[in-house]
N, C-alpha and C. Protein backbone atom coordinates (compact mmCIF):
# COMPACT_ATOMS: atom_id res chain seq x y z
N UNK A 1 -102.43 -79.28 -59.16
CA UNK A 1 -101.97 -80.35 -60.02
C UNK A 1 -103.07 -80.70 -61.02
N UNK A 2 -102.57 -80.72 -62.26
CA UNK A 2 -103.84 -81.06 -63.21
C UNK A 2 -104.34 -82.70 -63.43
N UNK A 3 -103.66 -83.51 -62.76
CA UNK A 3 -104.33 -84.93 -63.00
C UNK A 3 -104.85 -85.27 -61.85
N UNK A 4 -106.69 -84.95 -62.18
CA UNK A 4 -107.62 -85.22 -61.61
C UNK A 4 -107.52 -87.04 -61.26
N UNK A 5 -107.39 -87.54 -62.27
CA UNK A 5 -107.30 -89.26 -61.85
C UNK A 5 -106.26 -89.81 -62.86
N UNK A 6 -105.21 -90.48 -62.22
CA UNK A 6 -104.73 -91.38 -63.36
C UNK A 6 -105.27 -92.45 -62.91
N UNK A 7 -105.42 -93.66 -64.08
CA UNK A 7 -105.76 -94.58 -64.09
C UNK A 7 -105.16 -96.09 -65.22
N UNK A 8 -104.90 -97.30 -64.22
CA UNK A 8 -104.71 -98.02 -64.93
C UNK A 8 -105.76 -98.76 -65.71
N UNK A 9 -106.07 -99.26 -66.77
CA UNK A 9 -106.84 -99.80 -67.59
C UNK A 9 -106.49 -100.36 -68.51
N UNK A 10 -106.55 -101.65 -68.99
CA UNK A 10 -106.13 -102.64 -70.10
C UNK A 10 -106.77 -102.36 -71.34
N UNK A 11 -108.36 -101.41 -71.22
CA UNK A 11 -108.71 -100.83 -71.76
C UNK A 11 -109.53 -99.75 -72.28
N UNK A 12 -108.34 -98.98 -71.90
CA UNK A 12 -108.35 -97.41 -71.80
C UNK A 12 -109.70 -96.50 -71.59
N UNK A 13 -110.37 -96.28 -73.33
CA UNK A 13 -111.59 -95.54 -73.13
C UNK A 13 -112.21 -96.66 -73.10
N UNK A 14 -113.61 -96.95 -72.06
CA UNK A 14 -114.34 -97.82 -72.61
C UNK A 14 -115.63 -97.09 -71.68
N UNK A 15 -116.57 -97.89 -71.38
CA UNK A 15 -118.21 -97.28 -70.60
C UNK A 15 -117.79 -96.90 -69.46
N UNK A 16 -117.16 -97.82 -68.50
CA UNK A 16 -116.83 -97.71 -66.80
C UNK A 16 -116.02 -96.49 -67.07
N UNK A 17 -115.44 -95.70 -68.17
CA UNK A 17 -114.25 -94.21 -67.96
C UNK A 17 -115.46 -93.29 -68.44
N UNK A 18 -116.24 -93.44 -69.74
CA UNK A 18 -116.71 -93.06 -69.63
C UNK A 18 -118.30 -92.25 -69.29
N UNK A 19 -118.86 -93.15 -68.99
CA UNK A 19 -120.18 -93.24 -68.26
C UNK A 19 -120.07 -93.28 -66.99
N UNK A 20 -119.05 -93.71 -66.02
CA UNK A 20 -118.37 -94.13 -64.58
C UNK A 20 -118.02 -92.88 -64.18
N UNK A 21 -116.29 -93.02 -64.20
CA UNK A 21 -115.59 -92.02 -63.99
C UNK A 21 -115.48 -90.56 -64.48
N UNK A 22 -115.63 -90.07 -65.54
CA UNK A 22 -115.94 -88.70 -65.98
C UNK A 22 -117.03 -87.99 -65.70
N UNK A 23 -118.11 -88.30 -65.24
CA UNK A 23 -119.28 -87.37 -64.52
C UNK A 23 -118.86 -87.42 -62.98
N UNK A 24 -118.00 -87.81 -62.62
CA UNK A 24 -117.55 -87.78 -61.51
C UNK A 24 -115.83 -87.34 -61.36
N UNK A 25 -115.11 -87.40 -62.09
CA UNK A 25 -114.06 -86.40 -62.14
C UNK A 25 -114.27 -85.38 -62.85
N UNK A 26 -115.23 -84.80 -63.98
CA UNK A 26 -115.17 -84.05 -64.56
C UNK A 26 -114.31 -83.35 -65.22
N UNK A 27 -113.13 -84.27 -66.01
CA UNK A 27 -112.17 -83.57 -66.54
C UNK A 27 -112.26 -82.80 -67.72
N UNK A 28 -111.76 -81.64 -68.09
CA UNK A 28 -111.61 -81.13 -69.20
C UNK A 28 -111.02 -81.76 -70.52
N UNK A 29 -110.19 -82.85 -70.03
CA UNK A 29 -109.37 -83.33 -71.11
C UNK A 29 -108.85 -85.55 -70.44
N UNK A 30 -109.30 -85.84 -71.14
CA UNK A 30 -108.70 -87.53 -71.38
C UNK A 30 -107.16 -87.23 -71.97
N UNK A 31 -105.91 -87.79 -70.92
CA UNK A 31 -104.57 -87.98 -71.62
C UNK A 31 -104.75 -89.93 -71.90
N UNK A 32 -104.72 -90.01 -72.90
CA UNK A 32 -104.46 -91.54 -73.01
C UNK A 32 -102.56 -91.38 -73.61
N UNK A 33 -101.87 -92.16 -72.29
CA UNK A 33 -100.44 -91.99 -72.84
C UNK A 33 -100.48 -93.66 -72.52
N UNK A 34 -99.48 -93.63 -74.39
CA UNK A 34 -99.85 -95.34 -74.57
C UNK A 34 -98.76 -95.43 -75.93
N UNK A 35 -98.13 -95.59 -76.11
CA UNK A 35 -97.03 -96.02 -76.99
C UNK A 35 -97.76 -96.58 -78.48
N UNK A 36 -98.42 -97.43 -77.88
CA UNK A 36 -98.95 -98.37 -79.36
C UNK A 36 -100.25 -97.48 -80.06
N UNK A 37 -101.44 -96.87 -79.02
CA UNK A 37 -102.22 -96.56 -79.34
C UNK A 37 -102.02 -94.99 -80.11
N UNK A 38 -100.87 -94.42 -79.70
CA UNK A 38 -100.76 -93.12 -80.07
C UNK A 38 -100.18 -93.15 -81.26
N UNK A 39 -99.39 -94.55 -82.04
CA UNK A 39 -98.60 -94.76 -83.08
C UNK A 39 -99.99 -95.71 -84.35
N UNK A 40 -100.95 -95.75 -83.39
CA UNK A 40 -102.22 -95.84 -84.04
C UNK A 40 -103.21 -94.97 -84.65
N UNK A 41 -103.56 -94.63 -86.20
CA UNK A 41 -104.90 -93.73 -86.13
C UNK A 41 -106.11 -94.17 -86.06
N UNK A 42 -106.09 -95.57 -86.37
CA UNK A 42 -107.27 -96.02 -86.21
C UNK A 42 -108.17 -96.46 -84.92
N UNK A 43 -106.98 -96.82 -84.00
CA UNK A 43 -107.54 -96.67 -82.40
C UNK A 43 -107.57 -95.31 -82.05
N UNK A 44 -106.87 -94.58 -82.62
CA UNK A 44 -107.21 -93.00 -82.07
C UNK A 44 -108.59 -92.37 -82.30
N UNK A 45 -109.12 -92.64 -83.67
CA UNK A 45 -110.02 -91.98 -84.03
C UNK A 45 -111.29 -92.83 -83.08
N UNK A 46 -110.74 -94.52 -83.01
CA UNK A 46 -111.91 -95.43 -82.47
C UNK A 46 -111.91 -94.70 -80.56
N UNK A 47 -110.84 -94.69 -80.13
CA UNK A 47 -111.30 -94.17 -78.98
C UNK A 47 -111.88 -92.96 -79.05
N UNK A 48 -111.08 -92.04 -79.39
CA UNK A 48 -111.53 -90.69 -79.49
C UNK A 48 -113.34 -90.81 -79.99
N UNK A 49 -113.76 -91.56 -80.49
CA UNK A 49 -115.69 -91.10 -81.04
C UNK A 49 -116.13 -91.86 -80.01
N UNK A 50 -115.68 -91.99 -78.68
CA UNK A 50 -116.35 -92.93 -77.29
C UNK A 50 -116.33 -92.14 -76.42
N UNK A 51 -115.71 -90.51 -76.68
CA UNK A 51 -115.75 -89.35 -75.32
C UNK A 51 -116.65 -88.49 -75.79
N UNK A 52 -117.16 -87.94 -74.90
CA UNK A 52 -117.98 -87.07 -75.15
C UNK A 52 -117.83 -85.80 -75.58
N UNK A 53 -118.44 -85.09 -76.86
CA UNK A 53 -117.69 -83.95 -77.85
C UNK A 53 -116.84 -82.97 -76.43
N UNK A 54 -117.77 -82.29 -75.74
CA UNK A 54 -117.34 -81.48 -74.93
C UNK A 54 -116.22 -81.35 -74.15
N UNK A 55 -115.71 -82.44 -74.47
CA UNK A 55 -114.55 -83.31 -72.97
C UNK A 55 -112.95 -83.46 -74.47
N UNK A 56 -111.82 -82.71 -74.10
CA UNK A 56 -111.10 -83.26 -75.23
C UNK A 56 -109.73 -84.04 -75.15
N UNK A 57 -109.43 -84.74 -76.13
CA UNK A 57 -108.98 -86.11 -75.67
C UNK A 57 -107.68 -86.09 -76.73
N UNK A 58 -106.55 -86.46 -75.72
CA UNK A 58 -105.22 -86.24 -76.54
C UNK A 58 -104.51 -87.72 -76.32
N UNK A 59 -103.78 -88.33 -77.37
CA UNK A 59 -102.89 -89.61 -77.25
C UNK A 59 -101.37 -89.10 -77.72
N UNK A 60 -100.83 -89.81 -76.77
CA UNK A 60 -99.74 -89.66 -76.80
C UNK A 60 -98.60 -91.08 -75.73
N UNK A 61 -97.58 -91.06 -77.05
CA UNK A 61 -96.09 -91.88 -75.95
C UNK A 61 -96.49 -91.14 -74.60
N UNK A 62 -96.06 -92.76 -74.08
CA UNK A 62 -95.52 -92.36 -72.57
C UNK A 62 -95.11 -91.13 -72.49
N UNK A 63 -94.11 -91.07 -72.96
CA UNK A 63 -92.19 -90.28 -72.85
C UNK A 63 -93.57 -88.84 -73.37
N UNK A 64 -94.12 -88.68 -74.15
CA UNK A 64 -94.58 -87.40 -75.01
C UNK A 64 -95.82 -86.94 -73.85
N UNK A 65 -96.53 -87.81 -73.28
CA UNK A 65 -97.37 -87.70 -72.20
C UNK A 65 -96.78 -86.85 -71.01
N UNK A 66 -96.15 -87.51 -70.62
CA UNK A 66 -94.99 -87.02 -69.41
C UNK A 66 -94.89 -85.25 -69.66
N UNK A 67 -94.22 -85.13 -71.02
CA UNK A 67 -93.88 -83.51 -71.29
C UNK A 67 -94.86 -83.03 -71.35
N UNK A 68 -96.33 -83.34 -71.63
CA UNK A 68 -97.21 -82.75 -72.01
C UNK A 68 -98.06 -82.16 -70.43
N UNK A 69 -97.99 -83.28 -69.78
CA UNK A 69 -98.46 -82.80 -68.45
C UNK A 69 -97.76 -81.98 -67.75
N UNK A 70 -96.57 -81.63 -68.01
CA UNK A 70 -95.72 -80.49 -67.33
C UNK A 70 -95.60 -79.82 -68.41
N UNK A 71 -97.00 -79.09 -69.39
CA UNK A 71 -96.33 -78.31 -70.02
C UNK A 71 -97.41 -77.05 -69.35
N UNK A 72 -96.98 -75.57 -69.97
CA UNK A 72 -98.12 -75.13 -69.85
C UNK A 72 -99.47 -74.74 -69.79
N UNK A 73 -99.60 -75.47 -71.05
CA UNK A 73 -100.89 -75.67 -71.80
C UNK A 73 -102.13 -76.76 -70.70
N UNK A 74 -101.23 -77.77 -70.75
CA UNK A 74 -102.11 -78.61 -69.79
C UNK A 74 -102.10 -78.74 -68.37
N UNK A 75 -101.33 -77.69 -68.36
CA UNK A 75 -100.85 -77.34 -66.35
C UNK A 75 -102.65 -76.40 -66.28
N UNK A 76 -103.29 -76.00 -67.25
CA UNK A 76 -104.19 -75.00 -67.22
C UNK A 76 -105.54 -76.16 -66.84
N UNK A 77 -105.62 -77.62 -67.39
CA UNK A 77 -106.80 -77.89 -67.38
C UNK A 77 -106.94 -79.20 -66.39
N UNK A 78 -108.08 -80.13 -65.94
CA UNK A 78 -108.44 -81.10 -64.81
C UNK A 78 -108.19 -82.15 -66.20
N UNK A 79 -107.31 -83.30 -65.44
CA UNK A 79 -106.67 -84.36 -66.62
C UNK A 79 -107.33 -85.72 -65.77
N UNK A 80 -107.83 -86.37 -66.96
CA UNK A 80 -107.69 -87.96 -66.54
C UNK A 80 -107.08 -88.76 -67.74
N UNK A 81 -106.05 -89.10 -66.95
CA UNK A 81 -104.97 -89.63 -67.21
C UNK A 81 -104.81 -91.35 -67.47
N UNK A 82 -104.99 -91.89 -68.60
CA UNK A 82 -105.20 -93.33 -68.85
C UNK A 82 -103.97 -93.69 -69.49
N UNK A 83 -103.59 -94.91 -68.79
CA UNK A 83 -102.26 -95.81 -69.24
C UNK A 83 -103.00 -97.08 -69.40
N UNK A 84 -101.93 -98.11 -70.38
CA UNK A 84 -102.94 -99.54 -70.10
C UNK A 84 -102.35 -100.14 -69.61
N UNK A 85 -101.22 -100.25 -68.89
CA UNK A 85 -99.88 -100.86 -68.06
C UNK A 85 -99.39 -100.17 -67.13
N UNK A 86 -99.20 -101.70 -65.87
CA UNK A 86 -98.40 -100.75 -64.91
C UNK A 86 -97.39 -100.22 -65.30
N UNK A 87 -96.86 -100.50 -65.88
CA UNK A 87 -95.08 -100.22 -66.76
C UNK A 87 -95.66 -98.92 -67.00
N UNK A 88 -96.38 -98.40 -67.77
CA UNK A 88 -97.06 -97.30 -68.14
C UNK A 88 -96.84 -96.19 -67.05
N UNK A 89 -97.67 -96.54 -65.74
CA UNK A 89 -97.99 -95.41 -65.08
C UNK A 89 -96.39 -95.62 -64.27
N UNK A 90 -95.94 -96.71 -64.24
CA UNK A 90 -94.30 -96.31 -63.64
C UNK A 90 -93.61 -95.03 -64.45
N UNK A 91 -93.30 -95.56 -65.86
CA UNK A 91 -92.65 -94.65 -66.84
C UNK A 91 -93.14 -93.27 -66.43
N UNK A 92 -94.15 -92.60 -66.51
CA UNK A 92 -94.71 -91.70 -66.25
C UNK A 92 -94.62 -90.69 -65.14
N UNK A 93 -94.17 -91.44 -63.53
CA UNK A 93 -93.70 -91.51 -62.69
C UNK A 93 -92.37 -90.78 -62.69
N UNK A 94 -91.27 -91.65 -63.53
CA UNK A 94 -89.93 -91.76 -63.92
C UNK A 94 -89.86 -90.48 -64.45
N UNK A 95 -90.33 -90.23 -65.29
CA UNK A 95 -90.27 -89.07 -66.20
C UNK A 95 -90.77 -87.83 -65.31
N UNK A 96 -91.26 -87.89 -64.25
CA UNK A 96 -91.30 -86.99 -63.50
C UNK A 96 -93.23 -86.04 -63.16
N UNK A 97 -93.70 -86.98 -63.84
CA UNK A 97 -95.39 -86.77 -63.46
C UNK A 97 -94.81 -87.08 -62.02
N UNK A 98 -95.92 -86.49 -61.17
CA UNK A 98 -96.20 -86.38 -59.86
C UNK A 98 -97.62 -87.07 -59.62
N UNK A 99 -97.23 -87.91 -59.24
CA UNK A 99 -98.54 -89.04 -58.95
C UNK A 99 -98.89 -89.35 -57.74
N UNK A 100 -99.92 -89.26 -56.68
CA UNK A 100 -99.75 -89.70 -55.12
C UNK A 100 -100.40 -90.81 -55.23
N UNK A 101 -101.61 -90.96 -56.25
CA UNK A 101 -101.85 -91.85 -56.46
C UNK A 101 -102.81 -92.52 -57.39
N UNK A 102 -102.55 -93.89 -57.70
CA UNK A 102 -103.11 -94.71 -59.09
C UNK A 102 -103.85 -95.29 -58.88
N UNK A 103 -104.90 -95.23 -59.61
CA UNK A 103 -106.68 -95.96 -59.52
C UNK A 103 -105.95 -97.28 -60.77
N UNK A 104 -106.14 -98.37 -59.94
CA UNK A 104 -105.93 -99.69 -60.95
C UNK A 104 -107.13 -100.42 -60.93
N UNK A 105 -107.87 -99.52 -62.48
CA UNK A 105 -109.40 -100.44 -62.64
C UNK A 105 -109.35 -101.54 -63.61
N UNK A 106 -108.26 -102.01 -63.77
CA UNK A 106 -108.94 -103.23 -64.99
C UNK A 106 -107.78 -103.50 -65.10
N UNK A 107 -107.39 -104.81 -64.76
CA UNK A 107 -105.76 -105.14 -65.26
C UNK A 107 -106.74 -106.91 -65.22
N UNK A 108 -106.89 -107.09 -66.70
CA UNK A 108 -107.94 -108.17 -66.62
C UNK A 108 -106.81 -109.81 -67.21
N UNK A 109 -107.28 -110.83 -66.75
CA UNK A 109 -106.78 -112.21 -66.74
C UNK A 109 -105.92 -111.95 -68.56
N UNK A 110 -105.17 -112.70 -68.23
CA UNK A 110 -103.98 -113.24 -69.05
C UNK A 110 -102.81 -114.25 -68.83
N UNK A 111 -102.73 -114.91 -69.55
CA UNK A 111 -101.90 -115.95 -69.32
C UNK A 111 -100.16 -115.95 -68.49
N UNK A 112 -100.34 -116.23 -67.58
CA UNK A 112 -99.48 -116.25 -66.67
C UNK A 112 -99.69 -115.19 -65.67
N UNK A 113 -100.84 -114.64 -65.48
CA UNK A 113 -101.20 -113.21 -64.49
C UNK A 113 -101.91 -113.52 -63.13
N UNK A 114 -102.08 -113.47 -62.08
CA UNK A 114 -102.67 -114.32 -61.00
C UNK A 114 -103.70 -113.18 -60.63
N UNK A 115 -104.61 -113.30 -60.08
CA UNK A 115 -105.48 -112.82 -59.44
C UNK A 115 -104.82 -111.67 -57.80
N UNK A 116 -105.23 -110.92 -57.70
CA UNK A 116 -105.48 -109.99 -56.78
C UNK A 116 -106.91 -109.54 -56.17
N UNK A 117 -107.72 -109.05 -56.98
CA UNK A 117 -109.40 -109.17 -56.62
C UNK A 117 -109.86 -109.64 -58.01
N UNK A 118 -110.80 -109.49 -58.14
CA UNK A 118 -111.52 -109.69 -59.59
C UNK A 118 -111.11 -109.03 -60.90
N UNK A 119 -110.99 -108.14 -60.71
CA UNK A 119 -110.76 -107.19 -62.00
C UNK A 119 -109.79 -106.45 -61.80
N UNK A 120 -108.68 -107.08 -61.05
CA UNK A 120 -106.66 -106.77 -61.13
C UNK A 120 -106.13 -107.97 -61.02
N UNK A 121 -105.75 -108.48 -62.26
CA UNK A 121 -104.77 -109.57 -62.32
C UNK A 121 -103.52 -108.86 -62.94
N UNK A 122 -102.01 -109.65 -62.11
CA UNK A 122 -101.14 -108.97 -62.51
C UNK A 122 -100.06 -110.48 -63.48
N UNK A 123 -98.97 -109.81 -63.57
CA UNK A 123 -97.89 -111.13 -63.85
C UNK A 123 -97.13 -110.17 -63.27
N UNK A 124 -96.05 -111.15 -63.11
CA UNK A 124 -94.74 -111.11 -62.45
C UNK A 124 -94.43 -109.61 -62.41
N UNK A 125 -94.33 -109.72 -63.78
CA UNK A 125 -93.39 -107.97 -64.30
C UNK A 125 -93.97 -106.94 -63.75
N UNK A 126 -95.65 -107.02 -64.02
CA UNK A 126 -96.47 -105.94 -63.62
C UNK A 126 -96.26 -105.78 -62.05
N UNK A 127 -96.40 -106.93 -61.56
CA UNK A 127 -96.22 -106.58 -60.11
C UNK A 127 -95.26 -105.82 -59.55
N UNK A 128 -93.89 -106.37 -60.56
CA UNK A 128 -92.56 -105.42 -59.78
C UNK A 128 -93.20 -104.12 -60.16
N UNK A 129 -93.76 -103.75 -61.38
CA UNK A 129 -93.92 -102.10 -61.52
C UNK A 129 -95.05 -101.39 -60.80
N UNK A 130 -95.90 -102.15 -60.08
CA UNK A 130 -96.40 -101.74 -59.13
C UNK A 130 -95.92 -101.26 -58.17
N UNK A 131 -95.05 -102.46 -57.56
CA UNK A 131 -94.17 -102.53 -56.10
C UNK A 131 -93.14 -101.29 -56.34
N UNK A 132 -92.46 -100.81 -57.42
CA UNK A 132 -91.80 -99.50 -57.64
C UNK A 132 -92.75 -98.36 -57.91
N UNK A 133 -93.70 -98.04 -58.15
CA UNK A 133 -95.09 -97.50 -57.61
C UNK A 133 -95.20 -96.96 -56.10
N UNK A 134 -94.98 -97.76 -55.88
CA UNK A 134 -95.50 -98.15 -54.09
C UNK A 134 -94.28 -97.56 -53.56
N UNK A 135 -92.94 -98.06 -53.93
CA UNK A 135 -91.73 -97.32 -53.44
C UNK A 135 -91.70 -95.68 -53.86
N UNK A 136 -92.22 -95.13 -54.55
CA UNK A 136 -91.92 -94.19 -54.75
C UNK A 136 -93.07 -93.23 -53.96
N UNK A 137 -93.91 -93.82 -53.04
CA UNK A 137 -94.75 -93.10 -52.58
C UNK A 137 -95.87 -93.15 -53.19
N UNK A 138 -96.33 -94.01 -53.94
CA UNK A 138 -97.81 -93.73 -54.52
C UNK A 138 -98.65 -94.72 -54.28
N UNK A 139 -99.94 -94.11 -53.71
CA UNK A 139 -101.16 -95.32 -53.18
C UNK A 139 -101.49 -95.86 -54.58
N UNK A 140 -101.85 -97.14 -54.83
CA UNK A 140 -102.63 -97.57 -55.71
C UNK A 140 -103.94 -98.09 -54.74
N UNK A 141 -105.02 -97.24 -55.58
CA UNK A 141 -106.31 -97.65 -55.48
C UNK A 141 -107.46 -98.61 -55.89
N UNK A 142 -107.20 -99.86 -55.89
CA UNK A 142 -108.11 -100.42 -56.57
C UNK A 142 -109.73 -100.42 -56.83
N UNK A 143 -110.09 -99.69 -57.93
CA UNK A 143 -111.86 -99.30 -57.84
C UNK A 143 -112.30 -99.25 -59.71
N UNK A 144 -112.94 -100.26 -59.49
CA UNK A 144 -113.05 -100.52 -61.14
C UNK A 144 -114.24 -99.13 -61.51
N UNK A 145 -115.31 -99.10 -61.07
CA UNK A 145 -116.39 -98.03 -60.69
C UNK A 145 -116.36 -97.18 -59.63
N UNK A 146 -116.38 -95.90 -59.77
CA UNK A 146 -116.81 -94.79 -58.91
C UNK A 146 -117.81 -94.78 -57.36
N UNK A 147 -118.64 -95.64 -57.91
CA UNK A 147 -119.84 -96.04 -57.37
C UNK A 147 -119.68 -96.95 -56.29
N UNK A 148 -118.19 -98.14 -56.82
CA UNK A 148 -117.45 -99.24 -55.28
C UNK A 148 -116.96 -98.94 -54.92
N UNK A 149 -116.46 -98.99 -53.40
CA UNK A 149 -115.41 -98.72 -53.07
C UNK A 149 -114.17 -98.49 -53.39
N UNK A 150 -112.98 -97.70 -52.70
CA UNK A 150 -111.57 -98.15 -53.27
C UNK A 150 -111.18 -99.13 -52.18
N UNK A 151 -110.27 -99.49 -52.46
CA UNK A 151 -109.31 -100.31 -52.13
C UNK A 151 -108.19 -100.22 -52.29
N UNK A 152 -107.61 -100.07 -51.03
CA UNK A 152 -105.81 -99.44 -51.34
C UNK A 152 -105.10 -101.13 -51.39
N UNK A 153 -104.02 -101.46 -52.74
CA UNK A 153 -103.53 -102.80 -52.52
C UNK A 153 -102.16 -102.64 -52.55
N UNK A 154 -101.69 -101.27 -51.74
CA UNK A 154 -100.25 -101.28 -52.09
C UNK A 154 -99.99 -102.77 -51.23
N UNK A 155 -100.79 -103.37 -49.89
CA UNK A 155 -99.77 -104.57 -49.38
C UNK A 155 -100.03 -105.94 -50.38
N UNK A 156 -100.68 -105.67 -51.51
CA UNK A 156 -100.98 -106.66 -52.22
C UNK A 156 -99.87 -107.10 -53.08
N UNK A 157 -99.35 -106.19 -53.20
CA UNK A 157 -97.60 -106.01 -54.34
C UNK A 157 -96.91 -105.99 -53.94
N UNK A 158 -96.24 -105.63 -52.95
CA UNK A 158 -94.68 -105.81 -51.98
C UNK A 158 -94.56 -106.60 -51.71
């Protein structure tokens, strides 16, 4: 399976993906599948100059993400896989990625979102798309850094 890590993140590329997590998954390729950001060039180009040349980095829709990871091309290489919503890594799910399981590093405070640990606050909505996450068989891991522990919170969402 080519997705070395998916991961939730509110925001996507930043130091903890890449200074954190990528010397330690070592992926060949960053999927950032993200609706807004991929209909963006200016966040594209802004994330894209935050990975490292060697490492290459594709944006794309949800829905365009999904096909892309079951295509051939990227069936060939080690993927870390960034959404910025649980809705995100559900869709993704839906569409038929094969996920066992989701690293939720940063789902950070917002108005009407409650706390879970420090650095996973959800709201309502997010939670159900967790909890359908969780139904479909997939651990969510909570681990903002490589370096802390995980933390499995599927009983945190049901």
């Amino acid at each position: 399976m080519p997705v070395k890590l998916a991961r939730i993140d509110d925001r996507l590329i930043h130091g903890q993906v890449v200074l954190g997590w990528v010397p330690v998954v070592k992926p060949d390729r960053i999927v950032v599948a993200c609706d807004r950001v991929a209909a963006n060039n200016w966040e594209r180009r802004f994330y894209a100059s935050c990975v490292p040349p060697e490492i290459r980095t594709s944006f794309f829709s949800v829905a365009d993400a999904a096909q892309q990871i079951a295509s051939e091309l990227l069936a060939k290489e080690q993927l870390l896989v960034l959404v910025e919503t649980a809705e995100d890594a559900w869709k993704l799910v839906v569409a038929g990625v094969t996920l066992t399981e989701v690293n939720v590093g940063g789902l950070h405070y917002r108005e009407g979102s409650v706390e879970l640990l420090p650095f996973v606050f959800v709201t309502p909505a997010e939670r159900s798309f967790l909890r359908e996450l969780v139904k479909r068989g997939v651990s969510l891991s909570a681990q903002d850094v490589p370096s802390n522990p995980a933390r499995v919170i599927n009983s945190l969402v049901v």
